[in-house]
Protein backbone atom coordinates (compact mmCIF):
# COMPACT_ATOMS: atom_id res chain seq x y z
CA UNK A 1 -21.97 10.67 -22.02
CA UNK A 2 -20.77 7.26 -20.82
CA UNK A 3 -19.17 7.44 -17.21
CA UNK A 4 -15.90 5.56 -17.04
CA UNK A 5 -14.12 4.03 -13.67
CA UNK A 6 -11.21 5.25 -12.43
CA UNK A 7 -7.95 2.88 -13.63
CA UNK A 8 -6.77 1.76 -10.45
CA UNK A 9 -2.80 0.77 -10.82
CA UNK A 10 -2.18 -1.16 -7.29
CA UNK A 11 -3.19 1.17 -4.62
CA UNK A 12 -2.98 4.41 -7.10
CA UNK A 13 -6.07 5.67 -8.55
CA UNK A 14 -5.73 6.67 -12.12
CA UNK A 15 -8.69 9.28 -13.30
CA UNK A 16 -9.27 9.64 -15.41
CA UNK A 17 -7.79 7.10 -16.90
CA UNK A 18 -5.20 8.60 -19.15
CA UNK A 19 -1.14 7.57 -19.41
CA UNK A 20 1.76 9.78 -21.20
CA UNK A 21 3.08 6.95 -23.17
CA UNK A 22 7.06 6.25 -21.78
CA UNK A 23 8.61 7.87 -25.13
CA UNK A 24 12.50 7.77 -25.19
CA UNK A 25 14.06 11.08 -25.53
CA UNK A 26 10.39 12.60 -24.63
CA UNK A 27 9.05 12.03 -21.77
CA UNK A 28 11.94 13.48 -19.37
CA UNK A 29 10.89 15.21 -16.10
CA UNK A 30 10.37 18.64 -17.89
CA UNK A 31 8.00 16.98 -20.30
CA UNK A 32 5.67 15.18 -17.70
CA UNK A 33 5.77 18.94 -15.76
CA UNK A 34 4.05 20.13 -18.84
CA UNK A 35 1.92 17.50 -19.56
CA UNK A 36 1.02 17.23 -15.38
CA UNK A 37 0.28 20.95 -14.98
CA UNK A 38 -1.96 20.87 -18.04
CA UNK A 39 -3.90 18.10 -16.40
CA UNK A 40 -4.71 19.68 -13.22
CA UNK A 41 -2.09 16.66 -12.27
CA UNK A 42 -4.39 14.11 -13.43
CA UNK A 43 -3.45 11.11 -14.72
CA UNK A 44 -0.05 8.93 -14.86
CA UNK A 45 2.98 9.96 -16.23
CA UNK A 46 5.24 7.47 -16.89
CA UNK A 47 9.44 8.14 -17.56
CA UNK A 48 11.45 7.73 -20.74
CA UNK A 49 12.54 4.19 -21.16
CA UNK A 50 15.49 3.12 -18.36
CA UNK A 51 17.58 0.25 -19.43
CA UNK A 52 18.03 -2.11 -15.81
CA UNK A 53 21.82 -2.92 -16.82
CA UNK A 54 22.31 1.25 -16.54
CA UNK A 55 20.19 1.63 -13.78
CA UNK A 56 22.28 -1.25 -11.57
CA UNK A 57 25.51 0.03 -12.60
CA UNK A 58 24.84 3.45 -11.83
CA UNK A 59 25.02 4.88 -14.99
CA UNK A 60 25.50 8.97 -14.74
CA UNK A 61 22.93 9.65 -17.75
CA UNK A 62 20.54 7.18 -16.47
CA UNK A 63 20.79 8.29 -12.77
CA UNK A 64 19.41 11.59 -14.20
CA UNK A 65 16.98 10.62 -15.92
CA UNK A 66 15.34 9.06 -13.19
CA UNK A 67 14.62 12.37 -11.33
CA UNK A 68 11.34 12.62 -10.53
CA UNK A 69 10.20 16.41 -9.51
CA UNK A 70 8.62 16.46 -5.98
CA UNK A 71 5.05 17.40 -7.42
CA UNK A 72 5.05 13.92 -9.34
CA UNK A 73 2.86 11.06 -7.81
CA UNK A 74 2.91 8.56 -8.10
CA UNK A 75 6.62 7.97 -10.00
CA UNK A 76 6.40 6.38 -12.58
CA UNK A 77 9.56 4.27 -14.25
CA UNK A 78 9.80 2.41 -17.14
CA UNK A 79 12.09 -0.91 -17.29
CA UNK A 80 13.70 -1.99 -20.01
CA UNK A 81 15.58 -5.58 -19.97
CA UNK A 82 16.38 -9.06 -21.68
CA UNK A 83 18.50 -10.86 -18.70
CA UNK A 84 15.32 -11.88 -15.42
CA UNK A 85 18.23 -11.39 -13.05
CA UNK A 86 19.49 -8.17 -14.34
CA UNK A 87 15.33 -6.86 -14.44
CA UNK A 88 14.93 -8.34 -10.66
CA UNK A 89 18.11 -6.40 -9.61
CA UNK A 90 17.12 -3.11 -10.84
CA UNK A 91 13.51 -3.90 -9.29
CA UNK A 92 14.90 -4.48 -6.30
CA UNK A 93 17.27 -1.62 -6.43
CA UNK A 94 14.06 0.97 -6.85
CA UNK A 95 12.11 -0.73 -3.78
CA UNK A 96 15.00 -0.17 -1.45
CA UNK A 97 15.94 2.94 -2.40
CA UNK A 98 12.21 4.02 -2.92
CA UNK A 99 13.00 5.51 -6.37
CA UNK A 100 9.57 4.83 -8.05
CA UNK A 101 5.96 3.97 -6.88
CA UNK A 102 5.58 2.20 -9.90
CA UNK A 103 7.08 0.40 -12.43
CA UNK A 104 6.35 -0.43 -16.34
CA UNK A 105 8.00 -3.05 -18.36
CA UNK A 106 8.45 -2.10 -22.30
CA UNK A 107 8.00 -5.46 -24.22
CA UNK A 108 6.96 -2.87 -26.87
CA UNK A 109 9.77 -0.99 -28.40
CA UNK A 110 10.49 -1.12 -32.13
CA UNK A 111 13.66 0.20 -33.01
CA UNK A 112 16.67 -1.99 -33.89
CA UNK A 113 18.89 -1.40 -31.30
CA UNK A 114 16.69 -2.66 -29.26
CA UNK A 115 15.22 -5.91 -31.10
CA UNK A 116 18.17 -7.01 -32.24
CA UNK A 117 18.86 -7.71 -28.61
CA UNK A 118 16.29 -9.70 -28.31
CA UNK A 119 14.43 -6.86 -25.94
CA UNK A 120 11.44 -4.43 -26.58
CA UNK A 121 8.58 -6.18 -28.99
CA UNK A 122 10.85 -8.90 -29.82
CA UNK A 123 11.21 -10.65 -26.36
CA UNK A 124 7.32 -11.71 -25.97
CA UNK A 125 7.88 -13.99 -28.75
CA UNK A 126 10.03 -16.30 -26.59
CA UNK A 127 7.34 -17.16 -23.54
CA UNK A 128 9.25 -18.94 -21.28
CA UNK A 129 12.07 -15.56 -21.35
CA UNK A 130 8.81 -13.08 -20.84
CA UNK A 131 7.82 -15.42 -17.68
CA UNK A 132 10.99 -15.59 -16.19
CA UNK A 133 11.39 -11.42 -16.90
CA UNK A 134 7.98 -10.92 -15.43
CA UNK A 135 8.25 -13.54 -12.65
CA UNK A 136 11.67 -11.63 -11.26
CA UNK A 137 10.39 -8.31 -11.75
CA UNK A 138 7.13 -9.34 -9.69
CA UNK A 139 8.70 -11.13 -7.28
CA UNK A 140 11.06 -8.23 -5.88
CA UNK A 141 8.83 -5.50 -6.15
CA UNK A 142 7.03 -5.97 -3.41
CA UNK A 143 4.56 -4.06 -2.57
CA UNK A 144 5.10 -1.96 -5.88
CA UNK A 145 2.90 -2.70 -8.65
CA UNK A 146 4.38 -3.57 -11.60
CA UNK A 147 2.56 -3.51 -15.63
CA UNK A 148 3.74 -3.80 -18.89
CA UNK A 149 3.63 -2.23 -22.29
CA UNK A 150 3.62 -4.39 -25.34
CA UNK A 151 2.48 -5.01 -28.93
CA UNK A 152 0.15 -7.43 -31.18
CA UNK A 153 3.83 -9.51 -31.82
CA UNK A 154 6.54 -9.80 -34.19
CA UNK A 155 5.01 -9.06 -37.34
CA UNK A 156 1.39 -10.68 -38.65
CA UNK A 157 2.86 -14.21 -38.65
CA UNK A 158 4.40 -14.17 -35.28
CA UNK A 159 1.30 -12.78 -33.08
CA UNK A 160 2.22 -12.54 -29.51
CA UNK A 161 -0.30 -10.24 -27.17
CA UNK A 162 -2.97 -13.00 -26.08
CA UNK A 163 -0.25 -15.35 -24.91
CA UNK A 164 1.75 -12.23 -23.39
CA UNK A 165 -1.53 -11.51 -21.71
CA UNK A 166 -1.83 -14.66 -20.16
CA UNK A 167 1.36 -15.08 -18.81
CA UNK A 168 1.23 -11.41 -17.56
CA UNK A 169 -1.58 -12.48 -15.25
CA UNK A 170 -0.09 -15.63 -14.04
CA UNK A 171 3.20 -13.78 -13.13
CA UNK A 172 0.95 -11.25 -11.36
CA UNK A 173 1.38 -8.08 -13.47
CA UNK A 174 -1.25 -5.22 -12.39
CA UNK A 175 -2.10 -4.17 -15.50
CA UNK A 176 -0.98 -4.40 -19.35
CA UNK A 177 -0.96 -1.79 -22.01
CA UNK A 178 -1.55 -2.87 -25.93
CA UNK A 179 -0.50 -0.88 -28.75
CA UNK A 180 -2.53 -1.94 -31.47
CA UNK A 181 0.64 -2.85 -34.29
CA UNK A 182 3.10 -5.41 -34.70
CA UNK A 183 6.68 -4.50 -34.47
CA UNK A 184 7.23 -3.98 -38.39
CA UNK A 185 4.55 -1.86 -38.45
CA UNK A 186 6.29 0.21 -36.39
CA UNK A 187 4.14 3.54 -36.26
CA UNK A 188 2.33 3.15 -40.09
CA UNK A 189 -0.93 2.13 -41.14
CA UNK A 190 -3.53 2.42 -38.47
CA UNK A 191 -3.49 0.78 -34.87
CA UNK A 192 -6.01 -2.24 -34.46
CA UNK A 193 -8.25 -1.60 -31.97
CA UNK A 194 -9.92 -4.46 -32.47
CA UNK A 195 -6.73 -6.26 -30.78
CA UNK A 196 -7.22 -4.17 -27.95
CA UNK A 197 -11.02 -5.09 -27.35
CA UNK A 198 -9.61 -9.53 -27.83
CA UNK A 199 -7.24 -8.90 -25.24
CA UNK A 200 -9.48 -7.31 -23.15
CA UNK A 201 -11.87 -10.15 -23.33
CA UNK A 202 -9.15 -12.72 -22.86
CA UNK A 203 -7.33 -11.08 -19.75
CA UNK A 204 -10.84 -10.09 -17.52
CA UNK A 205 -9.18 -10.45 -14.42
CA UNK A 206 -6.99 -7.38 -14.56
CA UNK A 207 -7.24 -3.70 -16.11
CA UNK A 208 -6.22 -3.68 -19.58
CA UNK A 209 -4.72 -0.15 -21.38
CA UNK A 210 -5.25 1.03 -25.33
CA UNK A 211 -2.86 2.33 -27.44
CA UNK A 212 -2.83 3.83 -30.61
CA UNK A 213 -3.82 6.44 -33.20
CA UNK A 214 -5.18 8.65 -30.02
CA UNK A 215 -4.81 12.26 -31.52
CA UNK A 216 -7.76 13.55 -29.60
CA UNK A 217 -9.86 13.49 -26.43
CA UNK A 218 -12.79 12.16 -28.85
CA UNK A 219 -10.45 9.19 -29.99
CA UNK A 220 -9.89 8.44 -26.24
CA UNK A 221 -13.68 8.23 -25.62
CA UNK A 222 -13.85 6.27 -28.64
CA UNK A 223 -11.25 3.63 -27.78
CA UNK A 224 -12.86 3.25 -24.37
CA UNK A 225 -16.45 2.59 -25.87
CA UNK A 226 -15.07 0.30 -28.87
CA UNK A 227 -12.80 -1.71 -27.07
CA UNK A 228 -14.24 -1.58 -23.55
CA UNK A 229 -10.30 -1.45 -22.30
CA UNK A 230 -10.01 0.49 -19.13
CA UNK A 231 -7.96 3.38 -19.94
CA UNK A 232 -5.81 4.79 -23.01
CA UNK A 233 -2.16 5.39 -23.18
CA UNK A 234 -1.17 8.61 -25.42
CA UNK A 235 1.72 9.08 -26.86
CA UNK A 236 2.38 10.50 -30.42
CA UNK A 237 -0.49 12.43 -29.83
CA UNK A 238 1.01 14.64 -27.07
CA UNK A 239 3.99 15.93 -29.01
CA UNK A 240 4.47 19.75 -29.33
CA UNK A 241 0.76 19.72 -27.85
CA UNK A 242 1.14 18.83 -24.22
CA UNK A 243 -2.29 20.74 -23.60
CA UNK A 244 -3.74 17.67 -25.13
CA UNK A 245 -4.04 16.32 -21.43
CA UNK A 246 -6.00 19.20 -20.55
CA UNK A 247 -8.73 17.99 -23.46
CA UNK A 248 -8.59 14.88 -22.24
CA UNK A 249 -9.49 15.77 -18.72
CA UNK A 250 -12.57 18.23 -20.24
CA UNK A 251 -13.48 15.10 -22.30
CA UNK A 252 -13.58 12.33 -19.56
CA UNK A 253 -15.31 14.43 -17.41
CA UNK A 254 -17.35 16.53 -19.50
CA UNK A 255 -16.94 19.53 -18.34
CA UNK A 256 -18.07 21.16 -21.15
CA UNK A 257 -16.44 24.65 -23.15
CA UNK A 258 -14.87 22.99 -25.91
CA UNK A 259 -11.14 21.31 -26.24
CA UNK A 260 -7.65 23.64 -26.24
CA UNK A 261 -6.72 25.28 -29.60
CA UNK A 262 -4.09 27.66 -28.47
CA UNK A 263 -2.98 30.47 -31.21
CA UNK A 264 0.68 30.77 -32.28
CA UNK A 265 1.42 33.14 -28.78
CA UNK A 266 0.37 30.53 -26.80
CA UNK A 267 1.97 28.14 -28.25
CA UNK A 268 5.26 30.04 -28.55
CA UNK A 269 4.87 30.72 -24.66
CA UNK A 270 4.43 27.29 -24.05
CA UNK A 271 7.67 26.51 -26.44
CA UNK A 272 10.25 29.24 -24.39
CA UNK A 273 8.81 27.34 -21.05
CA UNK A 274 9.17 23.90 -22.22
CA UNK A 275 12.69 24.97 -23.48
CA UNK A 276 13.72 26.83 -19.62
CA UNK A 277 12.50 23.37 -17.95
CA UNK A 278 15.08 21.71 -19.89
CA UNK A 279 17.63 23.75 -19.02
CA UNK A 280 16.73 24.02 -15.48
CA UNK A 281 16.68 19.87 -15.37
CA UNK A 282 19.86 19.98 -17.01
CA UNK A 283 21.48 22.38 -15.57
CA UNK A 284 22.97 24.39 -18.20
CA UNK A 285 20.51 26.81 -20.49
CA UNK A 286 22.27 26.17 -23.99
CA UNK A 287 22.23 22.15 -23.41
CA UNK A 288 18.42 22.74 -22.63
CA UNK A 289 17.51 24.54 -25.42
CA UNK A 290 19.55 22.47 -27.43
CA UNK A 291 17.70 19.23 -26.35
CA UNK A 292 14.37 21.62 -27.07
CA UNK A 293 14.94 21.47 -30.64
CA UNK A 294 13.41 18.12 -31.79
CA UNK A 295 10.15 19.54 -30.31
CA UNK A 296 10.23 22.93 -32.44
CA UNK A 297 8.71 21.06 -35.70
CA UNK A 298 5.78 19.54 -34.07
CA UNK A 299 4.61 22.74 -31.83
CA UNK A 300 4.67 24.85 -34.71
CA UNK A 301 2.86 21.89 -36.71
CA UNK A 302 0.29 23.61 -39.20
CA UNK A 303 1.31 26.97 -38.15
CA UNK A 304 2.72 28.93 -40.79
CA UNK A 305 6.53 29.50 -40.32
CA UNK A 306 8.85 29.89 -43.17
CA UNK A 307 11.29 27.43 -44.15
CA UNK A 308 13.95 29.65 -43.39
CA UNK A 309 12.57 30.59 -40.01
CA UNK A 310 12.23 27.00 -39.04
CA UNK A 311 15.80 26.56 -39.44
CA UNK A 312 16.87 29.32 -37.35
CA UNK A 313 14.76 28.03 -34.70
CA UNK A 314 15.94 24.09 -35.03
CA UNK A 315 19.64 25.39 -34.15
CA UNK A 316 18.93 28.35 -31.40
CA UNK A 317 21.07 27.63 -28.43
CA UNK A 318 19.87 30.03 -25.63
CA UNK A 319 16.49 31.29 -24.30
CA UNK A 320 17.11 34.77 -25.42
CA UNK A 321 17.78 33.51 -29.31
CA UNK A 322 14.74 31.35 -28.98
CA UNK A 323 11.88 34.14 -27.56
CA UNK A 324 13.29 36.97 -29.81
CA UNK A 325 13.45 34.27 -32.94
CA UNK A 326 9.55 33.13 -31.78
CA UNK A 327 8.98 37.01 -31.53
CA UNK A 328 9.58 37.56 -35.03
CA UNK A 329 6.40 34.83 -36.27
CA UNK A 330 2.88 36.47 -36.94
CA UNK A 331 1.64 35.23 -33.23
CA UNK A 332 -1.67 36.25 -33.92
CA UNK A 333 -2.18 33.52 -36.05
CA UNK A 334 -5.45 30.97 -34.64
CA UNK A 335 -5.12 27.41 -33.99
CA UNK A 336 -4.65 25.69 -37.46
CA UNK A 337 -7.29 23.62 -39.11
CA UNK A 338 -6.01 19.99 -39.38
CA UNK A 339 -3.17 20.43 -36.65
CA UNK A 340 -4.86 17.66 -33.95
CA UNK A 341 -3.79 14.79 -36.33
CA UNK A 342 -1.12 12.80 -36.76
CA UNK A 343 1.74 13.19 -35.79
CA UNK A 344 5.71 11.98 -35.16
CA UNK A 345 6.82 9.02 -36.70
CA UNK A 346 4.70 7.12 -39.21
CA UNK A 347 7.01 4.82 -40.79
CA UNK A 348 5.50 0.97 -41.17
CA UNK A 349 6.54 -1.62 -42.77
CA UNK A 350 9.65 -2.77 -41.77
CA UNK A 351 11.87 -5.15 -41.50
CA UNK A 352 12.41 -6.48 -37.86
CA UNK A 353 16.24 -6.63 -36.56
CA UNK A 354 16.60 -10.06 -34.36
CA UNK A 355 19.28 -12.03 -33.28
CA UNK A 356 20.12 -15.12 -35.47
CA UNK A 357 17.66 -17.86 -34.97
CA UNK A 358 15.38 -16.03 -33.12
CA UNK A 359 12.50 -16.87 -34.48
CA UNK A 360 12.93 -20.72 -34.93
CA UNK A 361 11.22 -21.48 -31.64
CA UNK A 362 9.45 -19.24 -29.23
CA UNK A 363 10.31 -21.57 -26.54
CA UNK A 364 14.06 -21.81 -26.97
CA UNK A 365 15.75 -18.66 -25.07
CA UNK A 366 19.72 -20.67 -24.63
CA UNK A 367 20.49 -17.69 -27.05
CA UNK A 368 19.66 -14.97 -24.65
CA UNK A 369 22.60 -13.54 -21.91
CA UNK A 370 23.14 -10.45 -19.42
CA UNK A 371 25.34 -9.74 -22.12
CA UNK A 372 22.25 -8.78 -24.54
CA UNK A 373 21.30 -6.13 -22.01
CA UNK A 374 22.02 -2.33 -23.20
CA UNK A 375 24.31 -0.21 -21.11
CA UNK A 376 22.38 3.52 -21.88
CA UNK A 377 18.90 4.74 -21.33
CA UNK A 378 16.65 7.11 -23.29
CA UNK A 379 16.71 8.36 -27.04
C-alpha cells in the first residue's frame, strides 16, 4: 500500500487527508457529528456554505448555522461572496471574534441563484474580481489560513482552474480544492481527474485537493495515486452513509477487516440519531425531524422499503413516528449489493445562469456590486 502525507492546512494537520465537502443544507453541525464520530475525529469537516453579506449583518439563520459543537477542531467555515470588501469584512469579523480556525472560499457552486450573481463557479471567470476576493480575504485573516473550492470553469469553452490556481498562490491561499466538472456539468457525466493531476502539476508550491465521483475509500486511494493531489474532498459520496469516513480512515491507513456495510438496523439506528441531533441543534424535535427528511431516501438507498413506506417516512414529524415507522421495515435485511455508488444529484448538462454580459471579457468586473451579494446562507 502506498503511504500518503498528512494534508497540512496552515498549522492543522489533516490525516488522513480526507474533507466532508461544504454541502448546503448538509453539512450542518449534526451532520459533521456523524461524519466526525465515525472517523475517530479524523479528518476536516468543513460547514454548509455561509454567505459573508449574512454573516456581517448578523443574519439569525446564518448565526446558527455557524455553531460549531465544542468537540470540532479545527472549525471549519465556508465563505461565500462576490463584493472583496463584503468577503474581507466577514473575514475579519471571524478572526476577531474567533468564530472559525479556518476558512474556505466556494468559487465552486452551480446552482442559479448563485451564478446568476456572478458568485460560486461563475466568479473565477473574471480574474481580476477572484484576485481582489482572494487578496481581501487573505489579507484580514491573519493568522487563519484560508483555501478555496472551485471547478474546471464555466463550461468547456470558458476553462478557468489553471489560471484560478495561479492567482490562488499569488494571493497566498493555503490550499485549493478541484472538482473535476465545469459548472454546466453540474453533477453528470463523470469528474475529470485528469484536471485534478494538471493543476496539481501547475500549482507545486501548495497542497492541492480532488474532487469528484469519490463513492468509496478505494476511489480515494485511487484519486491520490492517479492524480498525485494531496488529499480528496467527499461529498455526494457521504450522503445517508456517513460511516463512509470510517472506510476511509481503514483505507488510508490500512488497517485491515474490510470497509462498513451496515444492515438495515444499523442503518435505521443511525437514521433516529441523525434525526435527534437535528432536533437537539435546532431546538425543537418536530423541526428536526422535519429537516431529517431529505436524508431518508439516500440511507435507505438499495434497501428494500415499499413505496408506500417511503412516504410515510418522508413526512414523519417526531422521533417516536420515525423509530416505530423504521420498526415496521424487515431490519434484518444485509447491506445491499450496489448501494456504495452514486449517489444525490446527477443532473449535467446545463445551461449556466449569468448576469448579462458576463462572459464578454473575463477581465471586465464594472458589472459586479455589494449589491450582487446574497442575504441567506445554506440550502
Amino acid at each position: 500500500m502506498t503511504a500518503f502525507s498528512p494534508l497540512a492546512i496552515g498549522p492543522h494537520i489533516v490525516q488522513p487527508p480526507v474533507v466532508l465537502a461544504p454541502m448546503a443544507g448538509i453539512t450542518n453541525a449534526p451532520f459533521r457529528t456523524l461524519c466526525r464520530e465515525f472517523s475517530g475525529g479524523k479528518g476536516l469537516f468543513v460547514s454548509e456554505m455561509i454567505t459573508t453579506r449574512a454573516l456581517v449583518e448578523r443574519n439569525e439563520k446564518t448565526m446558527q448555522l455557524i455553531r460549531f459543537d465544542a468537540t470540532e477542531q479545527p472549525r471549519s467555515i465556508q465563505l461565500y461572496g462576490v463584493d472583496p470588501v463584503t468577503v474581507g469584512k466577514a473575514v475579519r469579523m471571524i478572526v476577531d471574534e474567533d468564530l472559525a480556525d479556518h476558512i474556505d472560499l466556494n468559487f465552486g457552486c452551480p446552482v442559479p441563484k448563485v451564478t446568476r450573481k456572478g458568485g460560486g463557479s461563475a466568479l473565477p471567470y473574471k480574474r481580476p474580481l477572484l484576485r481582489a476576493i482572494l487578496h481581501e480575504a487573505v489579507t484580514n485573516a491573519g493568522d487563519l489560513p484560508v483555501t478555496m473550492k472551485m471547478r474546471k470553469g464555466i463550461d468547456d469553452d470558458h476553462i478557468t482552474f489553471l489560471d484560478a490556481g495561479r492567482i490562488a498562490v499569488e494571493e497566498g491561499v493555503t490550499a485549493i480544492a478541484l472538482h473535476g466538472r465545469t459548472a454546466a456539468q453540474h453533477y453528470g457525466g463523470t469528474a475529470d481527474w485528469d484536471a485534478i493531476a494538471r493543476l496539481k502539476e501547475h500549482v507545486p508550491e501548495i497542497p492541492v485537493l480532488g474532487n469528484g465521483d469519490i463513492w468509496s475509500a478505494d476511489d480515494a486511494l485511487r484519486m491520490m495515486r492517479v492524480t498525485g493531489c494531496d488529499g480528496v474532498v467527499v461529498g455526494r459520496g457521504c450522503l445517508g452513509r456517513p460511516w463512509l469516513f470510517a472506510d476511509l480512515v481503514a483505507g488510508f491507513e490500512g488497517t485491515g477487516g474490510g470497509y462498513a456495510q451496515p444492515g438495515l438496523r444499523e442503518v435505521a439506528d443511525a437514521m433516529v440519531r441523525h434525526a435527534r441531533l437535528l432536533g437537539e441543534w435546532l431546538g425543537d424535535e418536530a423541526r428536526g425531524v422535519i429537516d431529517f427528511r431529505k436524508h431518508v431516501a439516500w440511507y435507505l438507498k438499495g434497501f428494500s422499503v415499499g413505496s408506500e413506506m417511503r412516504k410515510k417516512l418522508a413526512i414523519t414529524s417526531s422521533l417516536d413516528e420515525l423509530s416505530a415507522q423504521l420498526s415496521e421495515l424487515d431490519l434484518d435485511q444485509p447491506w445491499p449489493v450496489g448501494a456504495d455508488g452514486p449517489r444525490g444529484r446527477t443532473s449535467g448538462n446545463n445551461r449556466v445562469v449569468l448576469p448579462d454580459g458576463w462572459l464578454k471579457d473575463p477581465y471586465d468586473c464594472s458589472g459586479v456590486s455589494e449589491d450582487a451579494e446574497l442575504d441567506t446562507s445554506g440550502g
